[in-house]
Each structure stands twice: as structure tokens, then as C-alpha cells.
PDB file of N, CA and C in Angstrom:
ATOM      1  N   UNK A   1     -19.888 -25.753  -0.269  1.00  0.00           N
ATOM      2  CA  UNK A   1     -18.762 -25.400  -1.105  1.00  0.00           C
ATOM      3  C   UNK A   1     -18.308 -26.632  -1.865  1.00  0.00           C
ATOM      4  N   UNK A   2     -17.986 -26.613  -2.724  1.00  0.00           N
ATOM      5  CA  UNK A   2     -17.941 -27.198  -3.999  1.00  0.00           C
ATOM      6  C   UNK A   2     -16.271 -27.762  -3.499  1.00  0.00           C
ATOM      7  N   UNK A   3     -15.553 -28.492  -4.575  1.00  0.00           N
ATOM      8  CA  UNK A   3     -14.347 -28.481  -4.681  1.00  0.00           C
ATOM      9  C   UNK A   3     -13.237 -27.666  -5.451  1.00  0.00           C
ATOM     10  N   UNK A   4     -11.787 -28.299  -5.587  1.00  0.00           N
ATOM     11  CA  UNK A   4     -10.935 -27.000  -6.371  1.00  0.00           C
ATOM     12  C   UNK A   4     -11.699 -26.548  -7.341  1.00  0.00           C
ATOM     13  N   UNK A   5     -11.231 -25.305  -7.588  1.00  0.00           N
ATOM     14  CA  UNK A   5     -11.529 -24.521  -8.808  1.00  0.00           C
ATOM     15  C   UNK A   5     -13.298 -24.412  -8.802  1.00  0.00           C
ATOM     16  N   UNK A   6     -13.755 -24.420  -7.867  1.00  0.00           N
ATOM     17  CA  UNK A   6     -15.166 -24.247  -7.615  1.00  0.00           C
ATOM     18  C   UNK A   6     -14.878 -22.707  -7.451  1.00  0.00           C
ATOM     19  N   UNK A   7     -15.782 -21.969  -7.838  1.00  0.00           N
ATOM     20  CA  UNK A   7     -16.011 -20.418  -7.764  1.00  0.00           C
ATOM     21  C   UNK A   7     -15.791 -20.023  -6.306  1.00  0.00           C
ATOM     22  N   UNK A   8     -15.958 -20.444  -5.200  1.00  0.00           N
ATOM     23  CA  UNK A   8     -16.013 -20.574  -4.107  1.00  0.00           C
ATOM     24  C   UNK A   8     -14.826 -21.055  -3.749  1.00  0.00           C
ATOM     25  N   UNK A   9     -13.949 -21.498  -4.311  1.00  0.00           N
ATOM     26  CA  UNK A   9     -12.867 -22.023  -3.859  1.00  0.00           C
ATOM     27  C   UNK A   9     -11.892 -20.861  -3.591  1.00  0.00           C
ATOM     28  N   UNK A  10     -11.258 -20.765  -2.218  1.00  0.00           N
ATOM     29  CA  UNK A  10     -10.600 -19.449  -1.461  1.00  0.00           C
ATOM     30  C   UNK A  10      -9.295 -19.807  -1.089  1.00  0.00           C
ATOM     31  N   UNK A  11      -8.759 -20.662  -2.106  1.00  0.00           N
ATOM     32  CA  UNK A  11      -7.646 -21.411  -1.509  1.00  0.00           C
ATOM     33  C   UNK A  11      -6.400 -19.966  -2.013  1.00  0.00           C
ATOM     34  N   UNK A  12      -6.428 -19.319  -3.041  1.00  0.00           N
ATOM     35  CA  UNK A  12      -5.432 -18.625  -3.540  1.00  0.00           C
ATOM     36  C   UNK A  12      -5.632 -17.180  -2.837  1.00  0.00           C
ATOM     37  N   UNK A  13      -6.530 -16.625  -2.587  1.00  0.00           N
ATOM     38  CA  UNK A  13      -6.260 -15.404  -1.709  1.00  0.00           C
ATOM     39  C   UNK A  13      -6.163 -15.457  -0.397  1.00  0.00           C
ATOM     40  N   UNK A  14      -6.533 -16.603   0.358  1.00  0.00           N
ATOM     41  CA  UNK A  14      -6.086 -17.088   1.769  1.00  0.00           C
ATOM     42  C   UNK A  14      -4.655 -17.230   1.875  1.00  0.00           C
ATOM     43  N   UNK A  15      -4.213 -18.267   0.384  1.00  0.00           N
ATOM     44  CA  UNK A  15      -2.513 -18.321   0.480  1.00  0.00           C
ATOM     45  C   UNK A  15      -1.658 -16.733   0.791  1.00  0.00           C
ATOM     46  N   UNK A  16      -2.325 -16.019  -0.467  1.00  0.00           N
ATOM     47  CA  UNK A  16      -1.871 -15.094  -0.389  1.00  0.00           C
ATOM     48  C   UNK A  16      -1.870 -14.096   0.541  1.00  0.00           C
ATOM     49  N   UNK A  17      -3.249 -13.951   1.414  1.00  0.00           N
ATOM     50  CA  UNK A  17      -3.339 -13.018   3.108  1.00  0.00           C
ATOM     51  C   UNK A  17      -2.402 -13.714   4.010  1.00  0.00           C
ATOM     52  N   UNK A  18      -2.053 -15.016   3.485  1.00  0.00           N
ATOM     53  CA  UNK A  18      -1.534 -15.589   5.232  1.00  0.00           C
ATOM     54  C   UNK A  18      -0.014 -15.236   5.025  1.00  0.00           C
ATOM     55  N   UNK A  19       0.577 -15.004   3.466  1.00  0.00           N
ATOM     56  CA  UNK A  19       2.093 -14.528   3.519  1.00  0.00           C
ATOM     57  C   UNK A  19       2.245 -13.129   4.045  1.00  0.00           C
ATOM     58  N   UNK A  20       1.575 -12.400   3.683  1.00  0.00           N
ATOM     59  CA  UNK A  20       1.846 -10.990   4.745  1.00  0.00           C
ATOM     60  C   UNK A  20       1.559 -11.162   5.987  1.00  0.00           C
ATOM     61  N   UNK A  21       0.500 -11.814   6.557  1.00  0.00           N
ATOM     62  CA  UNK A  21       0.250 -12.062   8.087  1.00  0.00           C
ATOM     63  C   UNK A  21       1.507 -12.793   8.465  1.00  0.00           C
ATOM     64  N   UNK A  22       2.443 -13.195   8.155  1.00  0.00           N
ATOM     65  CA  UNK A  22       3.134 -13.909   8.715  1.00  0.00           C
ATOM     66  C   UNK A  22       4.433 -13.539   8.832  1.00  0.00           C
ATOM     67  N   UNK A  23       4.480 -12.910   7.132  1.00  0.00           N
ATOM     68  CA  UNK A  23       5.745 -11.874   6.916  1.00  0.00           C
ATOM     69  C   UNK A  23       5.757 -10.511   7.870  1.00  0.00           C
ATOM     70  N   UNK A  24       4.883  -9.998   7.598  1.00  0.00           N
ATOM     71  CA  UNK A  24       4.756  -8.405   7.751  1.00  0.00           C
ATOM     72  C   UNK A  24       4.252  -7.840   9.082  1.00  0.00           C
ATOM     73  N   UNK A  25       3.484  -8.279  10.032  1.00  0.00           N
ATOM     74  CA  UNK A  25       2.330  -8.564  11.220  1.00  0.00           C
ATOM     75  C   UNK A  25       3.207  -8.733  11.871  1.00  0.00           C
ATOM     76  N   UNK A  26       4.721  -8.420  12.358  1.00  0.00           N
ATOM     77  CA  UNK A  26       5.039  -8.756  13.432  1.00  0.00           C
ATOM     78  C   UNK A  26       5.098  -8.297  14.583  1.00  0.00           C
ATOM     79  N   UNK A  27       4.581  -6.797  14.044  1.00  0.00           N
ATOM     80  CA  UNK A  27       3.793  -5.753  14.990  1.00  0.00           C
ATOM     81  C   UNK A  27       2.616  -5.282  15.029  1.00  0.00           C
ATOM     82  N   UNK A  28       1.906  -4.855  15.969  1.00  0.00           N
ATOM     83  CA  UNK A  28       1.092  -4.334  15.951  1.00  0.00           C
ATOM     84  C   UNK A  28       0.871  -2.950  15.326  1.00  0.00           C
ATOM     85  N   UNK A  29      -0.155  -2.503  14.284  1.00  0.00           N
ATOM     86  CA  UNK A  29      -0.441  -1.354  14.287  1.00  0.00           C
ATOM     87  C   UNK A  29      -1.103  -0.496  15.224  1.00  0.00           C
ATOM     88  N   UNK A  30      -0.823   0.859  14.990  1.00  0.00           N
ATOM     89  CA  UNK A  30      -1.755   1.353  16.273  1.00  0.00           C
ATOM     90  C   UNK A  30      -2.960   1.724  15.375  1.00  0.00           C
ATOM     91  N   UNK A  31      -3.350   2.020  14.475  1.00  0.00           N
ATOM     92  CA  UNK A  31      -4.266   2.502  13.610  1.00  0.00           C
ATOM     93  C   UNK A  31      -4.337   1.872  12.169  1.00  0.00           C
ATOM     94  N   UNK A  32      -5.352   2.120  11.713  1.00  0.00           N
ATOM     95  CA  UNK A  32      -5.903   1.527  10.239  1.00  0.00           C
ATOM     96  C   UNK A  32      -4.968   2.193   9.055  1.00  0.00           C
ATOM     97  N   UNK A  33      -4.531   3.565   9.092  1.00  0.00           N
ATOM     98  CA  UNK A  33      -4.089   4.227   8.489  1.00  0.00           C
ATOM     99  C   UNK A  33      -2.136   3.131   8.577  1.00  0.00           C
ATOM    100  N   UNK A  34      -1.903   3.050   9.673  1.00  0.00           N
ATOM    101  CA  UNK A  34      -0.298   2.415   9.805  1.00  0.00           C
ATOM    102  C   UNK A  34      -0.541   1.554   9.000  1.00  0.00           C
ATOM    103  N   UNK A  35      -1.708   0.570   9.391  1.00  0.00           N
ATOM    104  CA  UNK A  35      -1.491  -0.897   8.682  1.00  0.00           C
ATOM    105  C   UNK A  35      -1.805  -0.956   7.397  1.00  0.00           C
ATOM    106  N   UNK A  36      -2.333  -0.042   6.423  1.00  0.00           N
ATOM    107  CA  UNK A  36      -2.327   0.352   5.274  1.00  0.00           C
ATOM    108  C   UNK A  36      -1.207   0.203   4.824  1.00  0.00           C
ATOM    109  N   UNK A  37      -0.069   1.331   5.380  1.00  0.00           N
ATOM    110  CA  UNK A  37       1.255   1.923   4.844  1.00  0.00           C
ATOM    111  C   UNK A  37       1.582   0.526   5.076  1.00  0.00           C
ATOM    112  N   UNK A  38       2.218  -0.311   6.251  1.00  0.00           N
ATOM    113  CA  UNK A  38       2.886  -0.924   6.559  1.00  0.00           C
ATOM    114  C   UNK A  38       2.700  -2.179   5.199  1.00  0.00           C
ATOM    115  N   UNK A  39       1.104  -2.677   5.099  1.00  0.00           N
ATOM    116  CA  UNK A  39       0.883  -3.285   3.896  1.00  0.00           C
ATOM    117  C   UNK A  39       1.546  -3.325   2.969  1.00  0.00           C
ATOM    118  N   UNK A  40       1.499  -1.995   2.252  1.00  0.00           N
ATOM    119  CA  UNK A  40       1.803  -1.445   1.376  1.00  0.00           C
ATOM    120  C   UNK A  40       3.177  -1.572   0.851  1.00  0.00           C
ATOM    121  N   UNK A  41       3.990  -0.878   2.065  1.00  0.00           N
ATOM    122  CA  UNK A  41       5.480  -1.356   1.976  1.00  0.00           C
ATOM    123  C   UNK A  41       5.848  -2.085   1.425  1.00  0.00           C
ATOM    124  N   UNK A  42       5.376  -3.497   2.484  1.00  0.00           N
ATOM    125  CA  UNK A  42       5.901  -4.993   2.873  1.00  0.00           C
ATOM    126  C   UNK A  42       5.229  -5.423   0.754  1.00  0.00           C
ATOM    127  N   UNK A  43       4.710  -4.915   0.150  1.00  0.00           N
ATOM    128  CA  UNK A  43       4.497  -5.455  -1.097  1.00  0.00           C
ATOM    129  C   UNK A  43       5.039  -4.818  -2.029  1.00  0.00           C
ATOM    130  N   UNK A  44       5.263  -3.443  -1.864  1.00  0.00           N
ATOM    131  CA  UNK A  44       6.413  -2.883  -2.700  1.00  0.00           C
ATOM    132  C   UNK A  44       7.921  -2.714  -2.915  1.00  0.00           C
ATOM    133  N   UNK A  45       8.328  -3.162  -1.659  1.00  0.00           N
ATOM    134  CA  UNK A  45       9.576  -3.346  -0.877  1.00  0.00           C
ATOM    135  C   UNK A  45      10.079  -4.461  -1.211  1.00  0.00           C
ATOM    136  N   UNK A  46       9.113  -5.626  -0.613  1.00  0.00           N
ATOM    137  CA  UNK A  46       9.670  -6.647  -0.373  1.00  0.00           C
ATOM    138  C   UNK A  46       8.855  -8.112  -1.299  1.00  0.00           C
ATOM    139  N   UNK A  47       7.640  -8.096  -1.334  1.00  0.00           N
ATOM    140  CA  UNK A  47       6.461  -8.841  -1.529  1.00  0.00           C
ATOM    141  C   UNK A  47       6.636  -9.038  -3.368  1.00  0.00           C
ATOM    142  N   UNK A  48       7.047  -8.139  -3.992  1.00  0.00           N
ATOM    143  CA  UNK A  48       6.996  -8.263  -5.504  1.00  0.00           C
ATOM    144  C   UNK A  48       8.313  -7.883  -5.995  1.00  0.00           C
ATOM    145  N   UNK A  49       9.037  -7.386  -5.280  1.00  0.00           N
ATOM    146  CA  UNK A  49      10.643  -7.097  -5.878  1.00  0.00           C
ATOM    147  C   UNK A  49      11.349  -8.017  -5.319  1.00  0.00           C
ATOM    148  N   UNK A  50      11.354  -9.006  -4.492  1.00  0.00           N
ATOM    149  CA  UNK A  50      12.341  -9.640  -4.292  1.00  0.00           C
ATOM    150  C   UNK A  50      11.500 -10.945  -3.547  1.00  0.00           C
ATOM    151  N   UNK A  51      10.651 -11.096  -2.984  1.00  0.00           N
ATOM    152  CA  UNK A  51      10.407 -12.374  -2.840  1.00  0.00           C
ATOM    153  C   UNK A  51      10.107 -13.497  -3.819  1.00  0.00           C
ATOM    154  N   UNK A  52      10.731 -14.599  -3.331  1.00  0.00           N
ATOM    155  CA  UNK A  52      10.596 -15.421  -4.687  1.00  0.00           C
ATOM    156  C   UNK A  52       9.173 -16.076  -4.841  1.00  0.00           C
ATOM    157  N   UNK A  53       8.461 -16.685  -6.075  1.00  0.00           N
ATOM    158  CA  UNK A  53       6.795 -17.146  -6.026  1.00  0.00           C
ATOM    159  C   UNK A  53       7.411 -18.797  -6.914  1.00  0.00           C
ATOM    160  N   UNK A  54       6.933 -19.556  -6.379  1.00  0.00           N
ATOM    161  CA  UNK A  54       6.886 -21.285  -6.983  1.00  0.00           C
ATOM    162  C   UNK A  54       6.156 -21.564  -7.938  1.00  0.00           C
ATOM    163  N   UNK A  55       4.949 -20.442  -7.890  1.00  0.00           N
ATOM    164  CA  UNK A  55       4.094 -20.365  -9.521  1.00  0.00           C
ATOM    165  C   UNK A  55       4.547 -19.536 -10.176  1.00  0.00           C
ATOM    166  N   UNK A  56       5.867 -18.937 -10.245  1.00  0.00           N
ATOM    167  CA  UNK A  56       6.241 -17.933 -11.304  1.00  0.00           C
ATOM    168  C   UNK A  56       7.594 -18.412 -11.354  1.00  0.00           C
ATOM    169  N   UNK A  57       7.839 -19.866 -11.232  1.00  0.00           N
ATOM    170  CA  UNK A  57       9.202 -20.947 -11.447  1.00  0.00           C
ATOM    171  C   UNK A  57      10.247 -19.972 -10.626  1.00  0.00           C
ATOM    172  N   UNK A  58      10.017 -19.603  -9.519  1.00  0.00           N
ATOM    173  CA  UNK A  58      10.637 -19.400  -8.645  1.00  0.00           C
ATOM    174  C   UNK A  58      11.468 -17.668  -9.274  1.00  0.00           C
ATOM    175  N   UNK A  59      10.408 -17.107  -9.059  1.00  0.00           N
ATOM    176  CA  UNK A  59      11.067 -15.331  -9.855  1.00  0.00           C
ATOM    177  C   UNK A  59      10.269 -14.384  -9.089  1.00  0.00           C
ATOM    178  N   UNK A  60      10.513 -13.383  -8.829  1.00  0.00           N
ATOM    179  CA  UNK A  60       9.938 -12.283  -8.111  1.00  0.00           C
ATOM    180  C   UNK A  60       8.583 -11.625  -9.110  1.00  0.00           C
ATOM    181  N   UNK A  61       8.008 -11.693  -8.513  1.00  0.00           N
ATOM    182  CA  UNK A  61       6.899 -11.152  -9.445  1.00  0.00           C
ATOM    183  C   UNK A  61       7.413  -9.483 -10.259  1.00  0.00           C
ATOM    184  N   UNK A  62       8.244  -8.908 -10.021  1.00  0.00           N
ATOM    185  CA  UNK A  62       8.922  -7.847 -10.785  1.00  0.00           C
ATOM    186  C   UNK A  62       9.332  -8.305 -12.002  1.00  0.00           C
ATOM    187  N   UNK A  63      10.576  -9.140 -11.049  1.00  0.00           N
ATOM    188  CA  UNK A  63      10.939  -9.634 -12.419  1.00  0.00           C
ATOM    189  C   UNK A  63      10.474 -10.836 -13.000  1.00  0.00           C
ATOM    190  N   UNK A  64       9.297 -11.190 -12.919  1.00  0.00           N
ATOM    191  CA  UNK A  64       8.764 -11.878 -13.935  1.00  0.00           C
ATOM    192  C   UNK A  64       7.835 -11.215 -15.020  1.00  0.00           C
ATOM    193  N   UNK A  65       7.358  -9.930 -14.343  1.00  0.00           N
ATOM    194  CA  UNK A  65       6.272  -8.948 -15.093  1.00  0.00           C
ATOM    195  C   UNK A  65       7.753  -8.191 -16.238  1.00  0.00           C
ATOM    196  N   UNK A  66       8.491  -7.971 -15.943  1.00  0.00           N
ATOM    197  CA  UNK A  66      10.188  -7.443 -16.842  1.00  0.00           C
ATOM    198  C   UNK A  66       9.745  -8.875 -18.259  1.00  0.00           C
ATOM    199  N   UNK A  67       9.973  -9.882 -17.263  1.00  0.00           N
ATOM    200  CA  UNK A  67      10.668 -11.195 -18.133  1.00  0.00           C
ATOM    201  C   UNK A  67       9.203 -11.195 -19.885  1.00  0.00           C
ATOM    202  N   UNK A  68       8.292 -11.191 -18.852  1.00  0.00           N
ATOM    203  CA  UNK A  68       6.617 -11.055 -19.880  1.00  0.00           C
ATOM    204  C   UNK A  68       6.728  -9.922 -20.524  1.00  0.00           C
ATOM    205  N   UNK A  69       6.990  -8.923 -20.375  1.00  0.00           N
ATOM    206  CA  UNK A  69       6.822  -7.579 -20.925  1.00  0.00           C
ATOM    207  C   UNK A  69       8.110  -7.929 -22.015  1.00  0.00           C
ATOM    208  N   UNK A  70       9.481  -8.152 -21.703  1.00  0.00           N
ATOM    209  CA  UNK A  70      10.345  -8.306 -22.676  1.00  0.00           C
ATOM    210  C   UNK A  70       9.962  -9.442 -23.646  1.00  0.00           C
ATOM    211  N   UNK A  71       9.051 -10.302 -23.433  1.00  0.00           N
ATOM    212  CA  UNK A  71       9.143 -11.640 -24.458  1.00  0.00           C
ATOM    213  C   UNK A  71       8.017 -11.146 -25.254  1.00  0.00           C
ATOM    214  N   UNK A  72       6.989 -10.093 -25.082  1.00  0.00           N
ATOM    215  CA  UNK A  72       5.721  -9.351 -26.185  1.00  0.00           C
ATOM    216  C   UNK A  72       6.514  -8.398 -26.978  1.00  0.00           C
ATOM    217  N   UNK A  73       7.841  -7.460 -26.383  1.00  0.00           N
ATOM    218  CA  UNK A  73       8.210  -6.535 -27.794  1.00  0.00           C
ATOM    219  C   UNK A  73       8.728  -7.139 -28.861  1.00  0.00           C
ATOM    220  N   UNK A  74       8.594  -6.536 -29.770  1.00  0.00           N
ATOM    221  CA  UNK A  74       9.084  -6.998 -30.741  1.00  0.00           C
ATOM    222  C   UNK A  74      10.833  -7.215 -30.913  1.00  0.00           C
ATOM    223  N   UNK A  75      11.759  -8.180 -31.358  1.00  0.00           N
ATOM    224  CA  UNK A  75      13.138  -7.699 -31.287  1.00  0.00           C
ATOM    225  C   UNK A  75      13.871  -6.638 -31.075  1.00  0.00           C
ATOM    226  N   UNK A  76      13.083  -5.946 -32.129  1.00  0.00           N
ATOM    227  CA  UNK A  76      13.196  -4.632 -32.740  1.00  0.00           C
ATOM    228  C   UNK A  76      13.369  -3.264 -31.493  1.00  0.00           C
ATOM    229  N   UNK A  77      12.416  -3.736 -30.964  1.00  0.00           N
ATOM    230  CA  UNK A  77      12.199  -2.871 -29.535  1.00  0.00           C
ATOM    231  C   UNK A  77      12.820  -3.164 -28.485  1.00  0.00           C
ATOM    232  N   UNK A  78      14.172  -3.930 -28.268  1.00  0.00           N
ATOM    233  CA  UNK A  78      14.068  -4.498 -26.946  1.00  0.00           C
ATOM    234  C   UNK A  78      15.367  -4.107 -26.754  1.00  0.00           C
ATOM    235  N   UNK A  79      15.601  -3.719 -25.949  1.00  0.00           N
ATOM    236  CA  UNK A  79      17.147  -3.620 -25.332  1.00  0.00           C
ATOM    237  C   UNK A  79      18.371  -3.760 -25.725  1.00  0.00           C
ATOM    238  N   UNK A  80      19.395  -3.540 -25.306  1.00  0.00           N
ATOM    239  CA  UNK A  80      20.569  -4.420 -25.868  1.00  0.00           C
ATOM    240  C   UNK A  80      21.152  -4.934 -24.354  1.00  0.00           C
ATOM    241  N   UNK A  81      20.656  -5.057 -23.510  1.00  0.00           N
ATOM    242  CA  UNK A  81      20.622  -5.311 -21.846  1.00  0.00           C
ATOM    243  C   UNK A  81      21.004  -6.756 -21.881  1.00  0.00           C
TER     244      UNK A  81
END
């Protein structure tokens, strides 16, 4: 294995498995089907609406996908929010 940014380099989806293992895992599932849902939850719930990310200058990935989506419409299109 090569170094950063080597194709092989597993540093960003490891980061990212070990925050739910750590967050979410504090139980056991009894089945494949629970730990799906439970997944699932813990990223719709909690994981992208409200946890904060240090590569997205500290914003919930919701509302940073809001913040991107509002800075492509045109003026014209955008809210009065």
C-alpha cells in the first residue's frame, strides 16, 4: 500500500465506519435486519441532521447540502428565509 491519497488509501471510510461503531453499537443487534434499521436511523436521525463534520467547517451535513443547494439557485429562485 502506497501512501495518502494512494487508491488504496482507506483512511476516509474507516473514519467514517468507526463513527457509527462507536456512536450507534452500543447494543447488540439480534439480527441483520435490526442492524440495518438501527444503521439507518443513527444516519438519518442523528449522523447527517445534526452531527457536526470538521470537513464541512463544522455544519451538519443537512445543513451544509441546504447551504450548497442555496448558493447554485439563482437569486431569483431563492427564498426570502
Amino acid at each position: 500500500m502506497g501512501g495518502k491519497g494512494n487508491g488504496r488509501d482507506h483512511a476516509v471510510p474507516e473514519s467514517f465506519f468507526a463513527t457509527p461503531k462507536a456512536e450507534e453499537s452500543a447494543e447488540a443487534h439480534a439480527t441483520k435486519r435490526e442492524t440495518h434499521q438501527g444503521i439507518a436511523a443513527y444516519i438519518r436521525g442523528f449522523y447527517n441532521p445534526l452531527r457536526l463534520h470538521s470537513s464541512l467547517g463544522h455544519w451538519s451535513s443537512n445543513a451544509y447540502a441546504r447551504r450548497v443547494q442555496h448558493a447554485d439557485q439563482p437569486s431569483s429562485m431563492r427564498s426570502a428565509t
